[in-house]
C-alpha atoms as a PDB file:
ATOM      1  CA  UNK A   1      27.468 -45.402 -12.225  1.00  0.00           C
ATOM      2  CA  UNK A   2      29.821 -44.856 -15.017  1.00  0.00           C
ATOM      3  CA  UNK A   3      31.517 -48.224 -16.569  1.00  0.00           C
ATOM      4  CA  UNK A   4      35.135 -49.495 -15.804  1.00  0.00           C
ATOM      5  CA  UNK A   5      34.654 -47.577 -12.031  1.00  0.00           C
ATOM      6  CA  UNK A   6      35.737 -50.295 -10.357  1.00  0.00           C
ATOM      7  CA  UNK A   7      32.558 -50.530  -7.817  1.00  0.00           C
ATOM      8  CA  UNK A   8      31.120 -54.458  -6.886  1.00  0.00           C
ATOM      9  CA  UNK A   9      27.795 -53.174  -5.915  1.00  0.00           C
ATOM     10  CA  UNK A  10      24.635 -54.708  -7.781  1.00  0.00           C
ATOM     11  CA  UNK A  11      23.012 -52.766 -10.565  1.00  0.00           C
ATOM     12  CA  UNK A  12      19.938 -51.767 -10.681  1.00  0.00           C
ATOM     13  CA  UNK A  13      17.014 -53.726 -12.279  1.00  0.00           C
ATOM     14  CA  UNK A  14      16.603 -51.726 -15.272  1.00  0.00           C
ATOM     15  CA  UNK A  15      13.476 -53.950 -16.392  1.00  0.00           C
ATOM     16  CA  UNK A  16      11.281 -50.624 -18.603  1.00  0.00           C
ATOM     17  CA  UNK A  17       7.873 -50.316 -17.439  1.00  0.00           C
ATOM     18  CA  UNK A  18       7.272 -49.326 -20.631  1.00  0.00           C
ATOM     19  CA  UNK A  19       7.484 -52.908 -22.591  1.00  0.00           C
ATOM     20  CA  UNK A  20       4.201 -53.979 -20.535  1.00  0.00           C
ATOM     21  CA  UNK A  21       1.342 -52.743 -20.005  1.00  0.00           C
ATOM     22  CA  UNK A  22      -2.557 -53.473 -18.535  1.00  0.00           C
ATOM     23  CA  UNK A  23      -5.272 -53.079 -20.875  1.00  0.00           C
ATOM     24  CA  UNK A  24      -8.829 -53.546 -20.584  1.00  0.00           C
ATOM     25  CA  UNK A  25     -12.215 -53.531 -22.152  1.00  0.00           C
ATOM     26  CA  UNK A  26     -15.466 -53.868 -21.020  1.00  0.00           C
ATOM     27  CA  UNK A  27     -19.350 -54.664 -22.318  1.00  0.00           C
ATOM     28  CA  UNK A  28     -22.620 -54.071 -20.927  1.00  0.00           C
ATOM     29  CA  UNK A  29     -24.091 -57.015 -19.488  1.00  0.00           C
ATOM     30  CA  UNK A  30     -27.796 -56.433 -19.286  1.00  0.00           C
ATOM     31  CA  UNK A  31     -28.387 -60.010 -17.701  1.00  0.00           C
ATOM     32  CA  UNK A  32     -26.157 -59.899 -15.019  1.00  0.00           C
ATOM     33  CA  UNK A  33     -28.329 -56.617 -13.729  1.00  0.00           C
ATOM     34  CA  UNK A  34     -29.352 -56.729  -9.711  1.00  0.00           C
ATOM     35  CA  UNK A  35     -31.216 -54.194  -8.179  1.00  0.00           C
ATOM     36  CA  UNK A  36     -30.229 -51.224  -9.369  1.00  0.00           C
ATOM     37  CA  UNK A  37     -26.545 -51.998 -10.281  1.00  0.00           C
ATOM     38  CA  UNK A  38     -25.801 -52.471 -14.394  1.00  0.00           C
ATOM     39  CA  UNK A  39     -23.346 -54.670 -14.395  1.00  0.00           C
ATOM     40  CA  UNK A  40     -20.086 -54.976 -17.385  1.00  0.00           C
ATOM     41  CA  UNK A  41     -18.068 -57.767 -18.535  1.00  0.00           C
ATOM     42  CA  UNK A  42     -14.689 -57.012 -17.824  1.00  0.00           C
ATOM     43  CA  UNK A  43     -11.458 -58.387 -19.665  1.00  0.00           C
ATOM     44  CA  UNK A  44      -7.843 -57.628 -18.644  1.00  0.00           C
ATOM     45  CA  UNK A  45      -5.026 -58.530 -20.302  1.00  0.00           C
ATOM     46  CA  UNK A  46      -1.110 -57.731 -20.895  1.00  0.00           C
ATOM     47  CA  UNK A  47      -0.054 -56.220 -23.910  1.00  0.00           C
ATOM     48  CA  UNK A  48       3.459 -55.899 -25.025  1.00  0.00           C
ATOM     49  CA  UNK A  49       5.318 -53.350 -26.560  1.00  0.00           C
ATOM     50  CA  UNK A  50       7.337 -56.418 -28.730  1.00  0.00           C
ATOM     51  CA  UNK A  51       4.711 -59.888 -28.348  1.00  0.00           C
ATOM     52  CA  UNK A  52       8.012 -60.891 -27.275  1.00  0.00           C
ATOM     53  CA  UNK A  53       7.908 -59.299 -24.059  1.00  0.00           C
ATOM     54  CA  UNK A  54       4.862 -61.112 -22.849  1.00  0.00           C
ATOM     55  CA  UNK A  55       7.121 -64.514 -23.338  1.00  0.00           C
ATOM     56  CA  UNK A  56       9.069 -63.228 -19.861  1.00  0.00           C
ATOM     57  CA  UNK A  57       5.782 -63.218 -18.029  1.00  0.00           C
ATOM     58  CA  UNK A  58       5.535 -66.199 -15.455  1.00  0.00           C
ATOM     59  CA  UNK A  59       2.032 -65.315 -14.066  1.00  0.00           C
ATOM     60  CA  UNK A  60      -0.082 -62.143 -13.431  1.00  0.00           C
ATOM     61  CA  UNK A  61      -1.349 -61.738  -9.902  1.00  0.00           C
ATOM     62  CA  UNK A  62      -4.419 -59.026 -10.438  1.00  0.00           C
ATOM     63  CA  UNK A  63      -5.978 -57.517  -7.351  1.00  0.00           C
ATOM     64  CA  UNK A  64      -9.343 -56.516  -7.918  1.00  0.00           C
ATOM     65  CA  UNK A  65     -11.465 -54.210  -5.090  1.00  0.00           C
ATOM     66  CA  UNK A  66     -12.417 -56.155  -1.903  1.00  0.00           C
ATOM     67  CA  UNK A  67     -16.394 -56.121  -2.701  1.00  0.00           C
ATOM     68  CA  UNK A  68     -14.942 -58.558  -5.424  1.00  0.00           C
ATOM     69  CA  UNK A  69     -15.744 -62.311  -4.910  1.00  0.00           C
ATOM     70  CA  UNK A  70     -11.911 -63.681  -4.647  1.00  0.00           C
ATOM     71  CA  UNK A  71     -10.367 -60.345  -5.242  1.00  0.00           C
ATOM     72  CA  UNK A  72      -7.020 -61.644  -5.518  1.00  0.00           C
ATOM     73  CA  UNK A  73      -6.387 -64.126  -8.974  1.00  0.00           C
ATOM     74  CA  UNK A  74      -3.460 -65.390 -10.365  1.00  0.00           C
ATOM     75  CA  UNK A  75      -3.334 -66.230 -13.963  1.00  0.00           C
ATOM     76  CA  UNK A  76      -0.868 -68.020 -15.676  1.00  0.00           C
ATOM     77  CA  UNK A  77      -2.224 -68.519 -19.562  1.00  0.00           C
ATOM     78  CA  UNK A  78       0.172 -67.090 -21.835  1.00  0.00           C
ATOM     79  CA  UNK A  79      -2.362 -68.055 -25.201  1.00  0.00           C
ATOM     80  CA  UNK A  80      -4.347 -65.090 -23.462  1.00  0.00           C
ATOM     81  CA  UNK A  81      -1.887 -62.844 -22.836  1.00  0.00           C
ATOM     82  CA  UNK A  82      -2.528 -63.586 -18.804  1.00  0.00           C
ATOM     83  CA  UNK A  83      -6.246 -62.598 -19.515  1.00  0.00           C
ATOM     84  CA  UNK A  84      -8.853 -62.214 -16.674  1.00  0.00           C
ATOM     85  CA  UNK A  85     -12.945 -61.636 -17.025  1.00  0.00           C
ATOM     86  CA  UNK A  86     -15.046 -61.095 -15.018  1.00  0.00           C
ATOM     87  CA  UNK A  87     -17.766 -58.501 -14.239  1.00  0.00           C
ATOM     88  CA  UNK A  88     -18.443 -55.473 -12.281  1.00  0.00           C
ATOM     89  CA  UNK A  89     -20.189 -52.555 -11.730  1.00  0.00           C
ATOM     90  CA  UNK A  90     -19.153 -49.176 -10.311  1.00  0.00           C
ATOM     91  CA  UNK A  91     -15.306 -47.772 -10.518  1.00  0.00           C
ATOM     92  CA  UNK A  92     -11.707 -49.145  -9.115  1.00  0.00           C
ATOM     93  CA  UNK A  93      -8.259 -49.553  -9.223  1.00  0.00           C
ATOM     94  CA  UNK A  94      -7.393 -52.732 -10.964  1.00  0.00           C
ATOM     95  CA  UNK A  95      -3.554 -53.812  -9.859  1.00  0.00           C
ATOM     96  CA  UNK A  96      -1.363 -56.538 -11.481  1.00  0.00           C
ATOM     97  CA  UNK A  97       1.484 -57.853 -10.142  1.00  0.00           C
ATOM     98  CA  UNK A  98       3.470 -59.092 -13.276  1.00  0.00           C
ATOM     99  CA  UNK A  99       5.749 -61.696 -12.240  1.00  0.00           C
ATOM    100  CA  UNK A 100       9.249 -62.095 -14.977  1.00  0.00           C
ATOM    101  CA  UNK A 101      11.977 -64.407 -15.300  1.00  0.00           C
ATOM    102  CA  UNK A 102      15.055 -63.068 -13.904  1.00  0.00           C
ATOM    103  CA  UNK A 103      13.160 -60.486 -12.054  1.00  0.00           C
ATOM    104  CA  UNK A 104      13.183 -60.759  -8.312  1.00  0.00           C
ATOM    105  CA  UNK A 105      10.007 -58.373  -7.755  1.00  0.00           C
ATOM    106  CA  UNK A 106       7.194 -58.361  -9.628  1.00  0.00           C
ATOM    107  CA  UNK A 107       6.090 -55.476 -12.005  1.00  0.00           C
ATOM    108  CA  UNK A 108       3.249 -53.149 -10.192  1.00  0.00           C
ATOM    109  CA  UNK A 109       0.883 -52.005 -13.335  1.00  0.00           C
ATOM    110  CA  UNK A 110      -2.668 -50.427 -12.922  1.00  0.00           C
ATOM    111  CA  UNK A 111      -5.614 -49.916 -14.724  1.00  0.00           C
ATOM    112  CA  UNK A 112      -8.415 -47.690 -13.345  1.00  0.00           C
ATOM    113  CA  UNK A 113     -11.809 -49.188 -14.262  1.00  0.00           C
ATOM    114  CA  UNK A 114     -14.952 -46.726 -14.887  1.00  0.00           C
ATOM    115  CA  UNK A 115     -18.433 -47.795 -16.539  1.00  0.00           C
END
């Protein structure tokens, strides 16, 4: 809407998607091996496009699949840029709900995960 309209309705939250964003990196594990499944370490995190843009983070709520034990974690460490391992074998969809100050919803990022 153009400025000095006149109009009382809210803005938009204009939060970029592009300041934050889910990374990930993974190892082979040999030890954790069962059966035939080769497991990998797996470490999330947040990166920012400014480190300052991780300081508006008030936790990180990741969803991992369902064959995950607790598939749902929230993190709250900001020294590790809201870091989670764990480990994993096979491929998913890893979601994070970022949760920001002055933002009423969080911020849906994903990461697909492939060994």
């Amino acid at each position: 809407m153009p400025r000095g309209s006149g109009s009382d309705e809210p803005r938009p939250d204009t939060t970029s998607v592009n300041t934050i964003h889910l990374a990930h990196t993974a190892r082979r594990e040999k030890q954790l091996d069962r059966d035939n499944y080769q497991y990998h370490g797996i470490h999330a995190f947040l990166v920012g496009d400014d480190d300052r843009d991780l300081d508006r983070v008030t936790k990180v709520a990741y969803h991992l699949h369902p064959t995950f034990y607790e598939p749902n974690r929230i993190v709250t460490d900001r020294k590790t840029d809201f870091a989670l391992r764990t480990a994993g074998w096979g491929m998913f969809n890893l979601t994070a709900d970022v949760h920001l100050e002055g933002r009423a919803t969080p911020l849906r990022l994903e990461r697909y995960i492939n060994f």
